[in-house]
PDB file of N, CA and C in Angstrom:
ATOM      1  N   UNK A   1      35.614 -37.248 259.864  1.00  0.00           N
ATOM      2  CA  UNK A   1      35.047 -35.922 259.831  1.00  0.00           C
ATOM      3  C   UNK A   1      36.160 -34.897 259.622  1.00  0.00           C
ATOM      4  N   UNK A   2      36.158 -34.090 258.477  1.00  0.00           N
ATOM      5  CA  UNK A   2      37.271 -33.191 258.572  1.00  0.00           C
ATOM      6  C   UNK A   2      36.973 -31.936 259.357  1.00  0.00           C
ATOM      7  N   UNK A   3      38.600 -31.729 259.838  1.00  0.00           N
ATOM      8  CA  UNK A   3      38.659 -30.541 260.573  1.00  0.00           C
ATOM      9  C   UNK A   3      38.663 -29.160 260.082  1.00  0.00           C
ATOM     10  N   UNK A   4      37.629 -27.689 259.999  1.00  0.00           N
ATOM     11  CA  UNK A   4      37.576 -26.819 259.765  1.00  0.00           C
ATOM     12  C   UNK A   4      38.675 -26.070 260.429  1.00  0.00           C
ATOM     13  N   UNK A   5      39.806 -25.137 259.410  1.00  0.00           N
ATOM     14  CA  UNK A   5      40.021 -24.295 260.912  1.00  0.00           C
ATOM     15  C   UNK A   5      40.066 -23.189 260.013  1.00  0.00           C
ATOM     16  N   UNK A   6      40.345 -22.637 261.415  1.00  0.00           N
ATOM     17  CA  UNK A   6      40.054 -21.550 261.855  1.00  0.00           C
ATOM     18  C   UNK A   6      40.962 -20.154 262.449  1.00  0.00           C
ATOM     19  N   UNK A   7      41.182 -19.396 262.058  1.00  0.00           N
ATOM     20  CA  UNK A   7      42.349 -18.524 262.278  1.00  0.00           C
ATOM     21  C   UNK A   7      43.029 -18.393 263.442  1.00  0.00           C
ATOM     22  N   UNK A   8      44.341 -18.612 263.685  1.00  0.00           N
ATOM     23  CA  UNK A   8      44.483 -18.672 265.207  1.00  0.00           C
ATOM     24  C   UNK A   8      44.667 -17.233 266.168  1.00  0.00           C
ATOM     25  N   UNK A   9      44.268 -17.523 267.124  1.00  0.00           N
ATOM     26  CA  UNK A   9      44.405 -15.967 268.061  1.00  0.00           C
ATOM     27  C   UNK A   9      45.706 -15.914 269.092  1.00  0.00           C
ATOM     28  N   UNK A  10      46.039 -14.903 269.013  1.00  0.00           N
ATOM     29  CA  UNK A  10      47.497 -14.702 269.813  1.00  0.00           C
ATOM     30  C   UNK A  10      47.471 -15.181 271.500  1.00  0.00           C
ATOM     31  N   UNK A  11      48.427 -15.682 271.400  1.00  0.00           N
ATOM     32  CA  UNK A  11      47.863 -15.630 273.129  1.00  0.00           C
ATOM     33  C   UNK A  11      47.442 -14.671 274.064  1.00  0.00           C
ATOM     34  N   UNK A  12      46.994 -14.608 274.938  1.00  0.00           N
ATOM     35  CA  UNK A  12      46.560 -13.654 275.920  1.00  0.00           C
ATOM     36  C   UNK A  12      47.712 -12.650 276.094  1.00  0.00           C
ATOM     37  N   UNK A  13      49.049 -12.935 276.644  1.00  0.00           N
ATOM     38  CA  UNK A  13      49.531 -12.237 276.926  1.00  0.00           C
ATOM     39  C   UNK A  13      50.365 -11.341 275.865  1.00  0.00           C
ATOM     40  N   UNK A  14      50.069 -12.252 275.020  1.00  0.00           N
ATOM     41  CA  UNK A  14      51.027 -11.280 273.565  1.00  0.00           C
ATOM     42  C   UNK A  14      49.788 -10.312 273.039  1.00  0.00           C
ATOM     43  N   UNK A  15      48.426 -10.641 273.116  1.00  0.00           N
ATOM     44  CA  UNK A  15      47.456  -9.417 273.084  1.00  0.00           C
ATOM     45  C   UNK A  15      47.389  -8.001 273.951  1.00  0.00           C
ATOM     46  N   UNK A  16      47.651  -8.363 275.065  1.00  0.00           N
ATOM     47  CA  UNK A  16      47.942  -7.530 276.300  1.00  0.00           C
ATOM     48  C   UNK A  16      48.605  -6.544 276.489  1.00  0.00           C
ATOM     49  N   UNK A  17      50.127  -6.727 275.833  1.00  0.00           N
ATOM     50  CA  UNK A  17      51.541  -6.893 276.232  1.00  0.00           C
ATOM     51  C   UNK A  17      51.632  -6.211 274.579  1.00  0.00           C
ATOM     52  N   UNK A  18      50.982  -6.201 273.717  1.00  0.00           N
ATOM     53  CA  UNK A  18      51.302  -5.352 272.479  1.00  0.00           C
ATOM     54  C   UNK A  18      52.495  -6.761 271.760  1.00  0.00           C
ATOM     55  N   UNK A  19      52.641  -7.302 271.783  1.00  0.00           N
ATOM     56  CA  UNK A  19      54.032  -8.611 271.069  1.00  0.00           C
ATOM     57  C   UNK A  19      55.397  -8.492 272.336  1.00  0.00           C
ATOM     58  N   UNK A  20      55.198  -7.972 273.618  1.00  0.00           N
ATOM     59  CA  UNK A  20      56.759  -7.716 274.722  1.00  0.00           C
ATOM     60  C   UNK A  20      55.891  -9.325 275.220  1.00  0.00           C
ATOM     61  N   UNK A  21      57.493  -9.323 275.806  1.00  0.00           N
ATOM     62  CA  UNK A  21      58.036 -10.915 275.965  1.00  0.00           C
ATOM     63  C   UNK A  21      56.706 -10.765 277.259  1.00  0.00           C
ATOM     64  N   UNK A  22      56.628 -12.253 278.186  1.00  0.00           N
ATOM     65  CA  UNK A  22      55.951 -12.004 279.534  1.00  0.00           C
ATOM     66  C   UNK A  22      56.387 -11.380 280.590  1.00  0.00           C
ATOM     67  N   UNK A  23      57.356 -11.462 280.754  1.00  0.00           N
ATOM     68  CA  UNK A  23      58.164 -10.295 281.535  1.00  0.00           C
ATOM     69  C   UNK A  23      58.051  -8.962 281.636  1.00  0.00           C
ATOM     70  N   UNK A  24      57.425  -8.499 280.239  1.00  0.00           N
ATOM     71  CA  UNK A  24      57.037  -6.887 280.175  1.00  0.00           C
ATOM     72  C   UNK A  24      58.258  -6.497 279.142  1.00  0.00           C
ATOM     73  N   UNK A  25      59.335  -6.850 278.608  1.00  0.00           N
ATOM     74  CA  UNK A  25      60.357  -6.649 278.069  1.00  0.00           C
ATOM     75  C   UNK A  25      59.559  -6.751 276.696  1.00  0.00           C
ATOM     76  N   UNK A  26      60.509  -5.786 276.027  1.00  0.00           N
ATOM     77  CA  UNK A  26      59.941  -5.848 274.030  1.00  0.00           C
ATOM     78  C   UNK A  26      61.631  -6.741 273.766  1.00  0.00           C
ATOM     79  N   UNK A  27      60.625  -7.435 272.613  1.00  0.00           N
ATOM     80  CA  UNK A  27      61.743  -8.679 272.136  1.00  0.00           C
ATOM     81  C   UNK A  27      63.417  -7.208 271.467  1.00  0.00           C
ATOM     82  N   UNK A  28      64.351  -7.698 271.632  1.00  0.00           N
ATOM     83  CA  UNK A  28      65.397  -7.296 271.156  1.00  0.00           C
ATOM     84  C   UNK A  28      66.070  -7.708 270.402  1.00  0.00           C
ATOM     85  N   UNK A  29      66.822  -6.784 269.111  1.00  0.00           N
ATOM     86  CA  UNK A  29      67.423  -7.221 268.146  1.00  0.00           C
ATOM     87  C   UNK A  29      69.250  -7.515 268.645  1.00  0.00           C
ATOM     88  N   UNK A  30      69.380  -8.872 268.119  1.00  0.00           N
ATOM     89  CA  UNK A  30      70.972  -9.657 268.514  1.00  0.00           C
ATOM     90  C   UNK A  30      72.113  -8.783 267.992  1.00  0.00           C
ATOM     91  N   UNK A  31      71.785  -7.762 266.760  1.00  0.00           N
ATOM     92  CA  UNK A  31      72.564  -7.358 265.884  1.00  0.00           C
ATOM     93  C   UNK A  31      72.828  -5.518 266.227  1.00  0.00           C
ATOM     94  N   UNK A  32      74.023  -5.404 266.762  1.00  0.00           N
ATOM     95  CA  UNK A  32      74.073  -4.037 266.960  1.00  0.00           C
ATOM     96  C   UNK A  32      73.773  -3.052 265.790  1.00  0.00           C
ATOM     97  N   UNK A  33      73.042  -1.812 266.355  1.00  0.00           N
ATOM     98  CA  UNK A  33      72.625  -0.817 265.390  1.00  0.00           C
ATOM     99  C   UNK A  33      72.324  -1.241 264.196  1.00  0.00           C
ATOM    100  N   UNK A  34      71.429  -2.291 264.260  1.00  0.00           N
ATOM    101  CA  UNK A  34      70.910  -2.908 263.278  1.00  0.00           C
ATOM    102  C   UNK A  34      69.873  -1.939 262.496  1.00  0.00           C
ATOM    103  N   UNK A  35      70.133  -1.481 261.243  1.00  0.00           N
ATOM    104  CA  UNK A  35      69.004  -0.155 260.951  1.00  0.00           C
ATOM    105  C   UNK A  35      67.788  -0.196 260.802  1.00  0.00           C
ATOM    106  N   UNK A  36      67.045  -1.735 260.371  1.00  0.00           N
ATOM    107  CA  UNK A  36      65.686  -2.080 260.545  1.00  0.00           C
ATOM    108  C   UNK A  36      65.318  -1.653 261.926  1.00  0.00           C
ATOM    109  N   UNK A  37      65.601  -2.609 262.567  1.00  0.00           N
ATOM    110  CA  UNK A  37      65.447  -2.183 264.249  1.00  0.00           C
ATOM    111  C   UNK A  37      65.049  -0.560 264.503  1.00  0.00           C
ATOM    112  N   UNK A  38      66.303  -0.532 264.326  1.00  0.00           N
ATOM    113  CA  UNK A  38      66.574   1.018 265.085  1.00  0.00           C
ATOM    114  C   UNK A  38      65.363   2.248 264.275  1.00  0.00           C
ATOM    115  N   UNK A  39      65.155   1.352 263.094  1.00  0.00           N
ATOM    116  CA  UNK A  39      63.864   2.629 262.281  1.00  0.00           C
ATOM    117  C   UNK A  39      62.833   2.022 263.071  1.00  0.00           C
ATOM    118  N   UNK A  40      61.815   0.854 262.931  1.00  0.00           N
ATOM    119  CA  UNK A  40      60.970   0.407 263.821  1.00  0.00           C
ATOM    120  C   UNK A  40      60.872   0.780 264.918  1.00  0.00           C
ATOM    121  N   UNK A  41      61.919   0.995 266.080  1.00  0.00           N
ATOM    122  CA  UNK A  41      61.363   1.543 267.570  1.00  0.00           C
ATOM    123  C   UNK A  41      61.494   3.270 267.319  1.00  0.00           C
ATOM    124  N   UNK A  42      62.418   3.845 266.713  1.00  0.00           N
ATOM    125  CA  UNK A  42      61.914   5.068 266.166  1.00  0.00           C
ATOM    126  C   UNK A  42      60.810   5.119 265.494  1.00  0.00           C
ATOM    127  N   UNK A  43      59.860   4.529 264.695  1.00  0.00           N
ATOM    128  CA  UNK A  43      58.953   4.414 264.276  1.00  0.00           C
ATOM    129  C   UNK A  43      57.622   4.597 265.123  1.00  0.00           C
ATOM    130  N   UNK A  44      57.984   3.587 266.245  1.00  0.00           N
ATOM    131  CA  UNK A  44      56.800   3.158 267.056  1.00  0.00           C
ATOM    132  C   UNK A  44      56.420   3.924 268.316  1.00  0.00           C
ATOM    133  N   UNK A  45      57.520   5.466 268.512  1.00  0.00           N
ATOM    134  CA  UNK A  45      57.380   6.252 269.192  1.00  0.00           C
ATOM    135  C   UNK A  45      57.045   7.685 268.580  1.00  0.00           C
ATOM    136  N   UNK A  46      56.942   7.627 267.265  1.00  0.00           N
ATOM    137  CA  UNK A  46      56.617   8.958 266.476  1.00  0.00           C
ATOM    138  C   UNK A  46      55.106   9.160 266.088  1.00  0.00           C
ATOM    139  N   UNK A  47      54.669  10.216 265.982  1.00  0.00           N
ATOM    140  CA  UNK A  47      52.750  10.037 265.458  1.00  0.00           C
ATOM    141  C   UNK A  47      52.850   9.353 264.264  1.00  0.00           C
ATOM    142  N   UNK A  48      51.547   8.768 264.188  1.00  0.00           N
ATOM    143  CA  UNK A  48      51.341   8.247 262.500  1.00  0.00           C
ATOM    144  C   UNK A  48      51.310   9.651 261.305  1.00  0.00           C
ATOM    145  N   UNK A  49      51.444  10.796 261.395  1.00  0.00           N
ATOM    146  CA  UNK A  49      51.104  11.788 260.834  1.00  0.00           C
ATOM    147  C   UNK A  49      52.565  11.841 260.608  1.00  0.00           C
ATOM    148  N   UNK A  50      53.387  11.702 261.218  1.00  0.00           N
ATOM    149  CA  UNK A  50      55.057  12.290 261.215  1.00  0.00           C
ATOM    150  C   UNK A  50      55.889  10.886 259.987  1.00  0.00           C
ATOM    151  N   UNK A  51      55.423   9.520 260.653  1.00  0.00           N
ATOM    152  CA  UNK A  51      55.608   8.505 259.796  1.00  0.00           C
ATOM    153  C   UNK A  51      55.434   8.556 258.318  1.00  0.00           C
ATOM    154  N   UNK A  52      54.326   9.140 257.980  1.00  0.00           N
ATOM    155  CA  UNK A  52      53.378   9.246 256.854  1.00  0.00           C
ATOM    156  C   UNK A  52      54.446  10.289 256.104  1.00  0.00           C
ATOM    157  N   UNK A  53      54.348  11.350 256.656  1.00  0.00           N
ATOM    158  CA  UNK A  53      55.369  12.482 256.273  1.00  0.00           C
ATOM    159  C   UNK A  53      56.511  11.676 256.091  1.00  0.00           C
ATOM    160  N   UNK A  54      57.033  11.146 256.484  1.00  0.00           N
ATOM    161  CA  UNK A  54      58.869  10.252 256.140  1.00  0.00           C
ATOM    162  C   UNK A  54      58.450   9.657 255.140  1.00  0.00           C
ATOM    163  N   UNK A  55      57.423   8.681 255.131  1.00  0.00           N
ATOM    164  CA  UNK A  55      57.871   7.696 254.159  1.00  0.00           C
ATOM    165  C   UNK A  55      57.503   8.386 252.571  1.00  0.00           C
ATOM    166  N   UNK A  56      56.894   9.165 252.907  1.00  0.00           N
ATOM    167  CA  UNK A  56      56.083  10.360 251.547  1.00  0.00           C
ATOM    168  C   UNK A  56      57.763  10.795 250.844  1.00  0.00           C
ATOM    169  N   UNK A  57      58.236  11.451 252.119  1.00  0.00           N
ATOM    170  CA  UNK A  57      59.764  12.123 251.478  1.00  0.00           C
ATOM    171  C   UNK A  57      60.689  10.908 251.322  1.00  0.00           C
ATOM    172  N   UNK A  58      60.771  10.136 251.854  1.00  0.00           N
ATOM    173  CA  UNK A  58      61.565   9.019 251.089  1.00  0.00           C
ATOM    174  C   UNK A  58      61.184   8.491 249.631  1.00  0.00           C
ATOM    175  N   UNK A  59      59.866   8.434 249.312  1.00  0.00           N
ATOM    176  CA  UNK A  59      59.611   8.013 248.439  1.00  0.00           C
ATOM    177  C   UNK A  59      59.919   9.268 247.154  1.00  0.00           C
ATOM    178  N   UNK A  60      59.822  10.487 247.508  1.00  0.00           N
ATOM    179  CA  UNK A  60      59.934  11.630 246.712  1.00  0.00           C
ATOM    180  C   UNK A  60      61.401  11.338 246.270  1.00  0.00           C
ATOM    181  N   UNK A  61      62.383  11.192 247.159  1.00  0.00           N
ATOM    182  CA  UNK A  61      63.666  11.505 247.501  1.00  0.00           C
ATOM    183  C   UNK A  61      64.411   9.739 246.177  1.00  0.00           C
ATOM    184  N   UNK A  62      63.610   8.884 246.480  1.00  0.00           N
ATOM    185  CA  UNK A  62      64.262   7.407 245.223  1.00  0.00           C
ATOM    186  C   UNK A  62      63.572   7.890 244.066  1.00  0.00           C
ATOM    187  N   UNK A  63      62.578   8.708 243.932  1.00  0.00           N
ATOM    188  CA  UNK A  63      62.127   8.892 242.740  1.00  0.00           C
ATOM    189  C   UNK A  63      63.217   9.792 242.039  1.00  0.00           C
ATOM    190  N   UNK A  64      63.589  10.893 242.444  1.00  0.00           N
ATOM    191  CA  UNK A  64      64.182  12.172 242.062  1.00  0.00           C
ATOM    192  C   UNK A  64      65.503  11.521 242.015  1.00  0.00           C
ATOM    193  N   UNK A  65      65.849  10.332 242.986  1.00  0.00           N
ATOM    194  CA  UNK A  65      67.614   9.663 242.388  1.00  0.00           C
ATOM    195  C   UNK A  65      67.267   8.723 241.270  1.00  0.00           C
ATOM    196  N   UNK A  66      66.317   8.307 241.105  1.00  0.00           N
ATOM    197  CA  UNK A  66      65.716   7.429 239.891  1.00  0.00           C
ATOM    198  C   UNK A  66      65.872   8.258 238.527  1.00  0.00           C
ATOM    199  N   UNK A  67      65.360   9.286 238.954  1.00  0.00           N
ATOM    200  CA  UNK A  67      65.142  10.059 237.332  1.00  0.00           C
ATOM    201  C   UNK A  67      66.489  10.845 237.251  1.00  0.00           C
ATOM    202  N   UNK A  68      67.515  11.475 238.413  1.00  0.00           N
ATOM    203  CA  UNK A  68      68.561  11.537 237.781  1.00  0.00           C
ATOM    204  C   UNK A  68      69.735  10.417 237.094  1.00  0.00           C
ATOM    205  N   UNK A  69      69.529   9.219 237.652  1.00  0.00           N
ATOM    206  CA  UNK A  69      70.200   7.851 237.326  1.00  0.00           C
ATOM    207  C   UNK A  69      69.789   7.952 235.696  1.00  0.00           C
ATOM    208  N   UNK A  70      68.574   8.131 235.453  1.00  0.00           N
ATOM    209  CA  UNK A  70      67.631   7.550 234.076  1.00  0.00           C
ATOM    210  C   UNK A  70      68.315   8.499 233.198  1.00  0.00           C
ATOM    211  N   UNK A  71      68.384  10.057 233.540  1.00  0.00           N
ATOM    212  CA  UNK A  71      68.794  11.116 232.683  1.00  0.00           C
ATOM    213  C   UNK A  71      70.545  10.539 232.237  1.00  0.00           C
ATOM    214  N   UNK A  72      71.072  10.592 233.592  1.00  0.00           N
ATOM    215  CA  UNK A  72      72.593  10.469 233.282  1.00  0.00           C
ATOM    216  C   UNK A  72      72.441   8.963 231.868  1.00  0.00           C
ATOM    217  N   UNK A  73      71.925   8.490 232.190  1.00  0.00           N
ATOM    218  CA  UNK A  73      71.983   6.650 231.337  1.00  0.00           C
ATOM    219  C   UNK A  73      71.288   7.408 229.864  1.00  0.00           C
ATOM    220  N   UNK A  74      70.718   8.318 229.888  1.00  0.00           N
ATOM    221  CA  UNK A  74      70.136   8.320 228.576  1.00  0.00           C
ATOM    222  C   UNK A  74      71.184   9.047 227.892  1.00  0.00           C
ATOM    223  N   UNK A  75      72.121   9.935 228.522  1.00  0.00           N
ATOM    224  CA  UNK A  75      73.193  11.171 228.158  1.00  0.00           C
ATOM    225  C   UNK A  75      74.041  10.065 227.300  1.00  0.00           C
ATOM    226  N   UNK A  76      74.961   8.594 228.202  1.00  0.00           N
ATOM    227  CA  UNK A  76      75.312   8.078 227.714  1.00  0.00           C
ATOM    228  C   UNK A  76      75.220   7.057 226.896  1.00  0.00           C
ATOM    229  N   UNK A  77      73.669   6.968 226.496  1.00  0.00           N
ATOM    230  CA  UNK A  77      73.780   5.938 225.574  1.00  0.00           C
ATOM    231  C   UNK A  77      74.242   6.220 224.206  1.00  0.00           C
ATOM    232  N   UNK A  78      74.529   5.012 223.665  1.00  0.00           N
ATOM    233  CA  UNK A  78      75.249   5.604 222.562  1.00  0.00           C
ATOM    234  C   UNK A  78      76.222   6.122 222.030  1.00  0.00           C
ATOM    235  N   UNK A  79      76.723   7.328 223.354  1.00  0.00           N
ATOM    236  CA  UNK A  79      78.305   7.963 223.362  1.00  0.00           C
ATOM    237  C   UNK A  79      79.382   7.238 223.492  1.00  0.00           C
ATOM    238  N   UNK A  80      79.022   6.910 224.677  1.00  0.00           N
ATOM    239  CA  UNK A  80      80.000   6.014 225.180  1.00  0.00           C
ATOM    240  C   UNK A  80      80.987   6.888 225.970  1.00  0.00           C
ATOM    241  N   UNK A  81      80.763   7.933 225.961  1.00  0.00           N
ATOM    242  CA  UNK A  81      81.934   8.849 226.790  1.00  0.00           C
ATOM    243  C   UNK A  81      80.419   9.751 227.513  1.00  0.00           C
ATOM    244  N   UNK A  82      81.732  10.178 228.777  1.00  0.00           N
ATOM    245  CA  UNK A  82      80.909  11.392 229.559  1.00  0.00           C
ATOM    246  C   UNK A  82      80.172  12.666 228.971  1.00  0.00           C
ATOM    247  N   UNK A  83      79.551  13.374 229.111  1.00  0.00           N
ATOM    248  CA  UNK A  83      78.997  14.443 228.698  1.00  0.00           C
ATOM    249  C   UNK A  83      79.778  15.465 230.135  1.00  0.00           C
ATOM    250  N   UNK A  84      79.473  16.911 229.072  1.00  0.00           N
ATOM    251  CA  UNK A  84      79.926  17.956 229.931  1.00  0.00           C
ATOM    252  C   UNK A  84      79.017  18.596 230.959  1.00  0.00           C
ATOM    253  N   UNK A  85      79.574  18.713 232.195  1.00  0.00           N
ATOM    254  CA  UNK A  85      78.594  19.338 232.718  1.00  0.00           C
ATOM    255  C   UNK A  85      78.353  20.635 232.875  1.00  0.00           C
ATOM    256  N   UNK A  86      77.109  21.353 232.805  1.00  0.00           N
ATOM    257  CA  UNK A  86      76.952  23.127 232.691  1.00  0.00           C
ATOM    258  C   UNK A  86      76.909  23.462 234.481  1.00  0.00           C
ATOM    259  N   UNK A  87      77.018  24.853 234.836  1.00  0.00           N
ATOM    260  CA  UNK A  87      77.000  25.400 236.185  1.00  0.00           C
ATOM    261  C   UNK A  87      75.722  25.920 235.466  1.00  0.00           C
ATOM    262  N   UNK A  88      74.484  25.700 236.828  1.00  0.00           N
ATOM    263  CA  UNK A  88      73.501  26.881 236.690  1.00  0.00           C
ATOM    264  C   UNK A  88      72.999  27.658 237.906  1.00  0.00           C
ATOM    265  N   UNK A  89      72.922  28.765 237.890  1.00  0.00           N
ATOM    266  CA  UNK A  89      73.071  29.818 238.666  1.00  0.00           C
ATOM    267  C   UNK A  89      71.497  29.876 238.946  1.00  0.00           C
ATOM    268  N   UNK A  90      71.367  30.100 240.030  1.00  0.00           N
ATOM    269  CA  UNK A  90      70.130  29.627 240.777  1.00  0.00           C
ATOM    270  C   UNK A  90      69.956  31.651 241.367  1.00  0.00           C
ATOM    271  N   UNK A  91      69.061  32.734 241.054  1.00  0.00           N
ATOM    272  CA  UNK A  91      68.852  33.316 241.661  1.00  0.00           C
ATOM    273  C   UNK A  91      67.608  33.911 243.025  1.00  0.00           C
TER     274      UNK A  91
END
């Protein structure tokens, strides 16, 4: 008779306990100032509204180094040398 399965469920106490060890302790990273880490528990103490807002401006922020990367690469194709750069006066 084959066996159906079936999705497994966390244990009790890791449901409870949010994923902290049984002790009540949240698991800890081995690796000092490890920056995953350290964004995750900053993460997990900020509103979801504030999160949302970061990752929005991060994403604004690789786009806008993306398209200056793309501009500079298009300046030099072809040249092979630098282009000059202009000052612009912002009033």
């Amino acid at each position: 008779m084959p066996e159906t399965t079936r999705p497994r469920k966390k244990p009790p106490v890791e449901e409870a306990t949010g994923g902290a060890q049984p002790d009540g302790t949240k698991p800890v990273c081995t690796v000092a100032f490890c920056p995953i880490c350290l964004t995750v528990t900053a993460a997990q103490m900020a509103a979801p509204d504030a999160v949302e807002h970061l990752l929005s401006a991060a994403r604004e922020f690789f786009l806008a180094a993306r398209a200056v990367i793309d501009a500079r690469a298009e300046d030099l194709k072809g040249t092979g040398r630098a282009t000059k750069l202009e000052r612009v006066e912002i009033a």
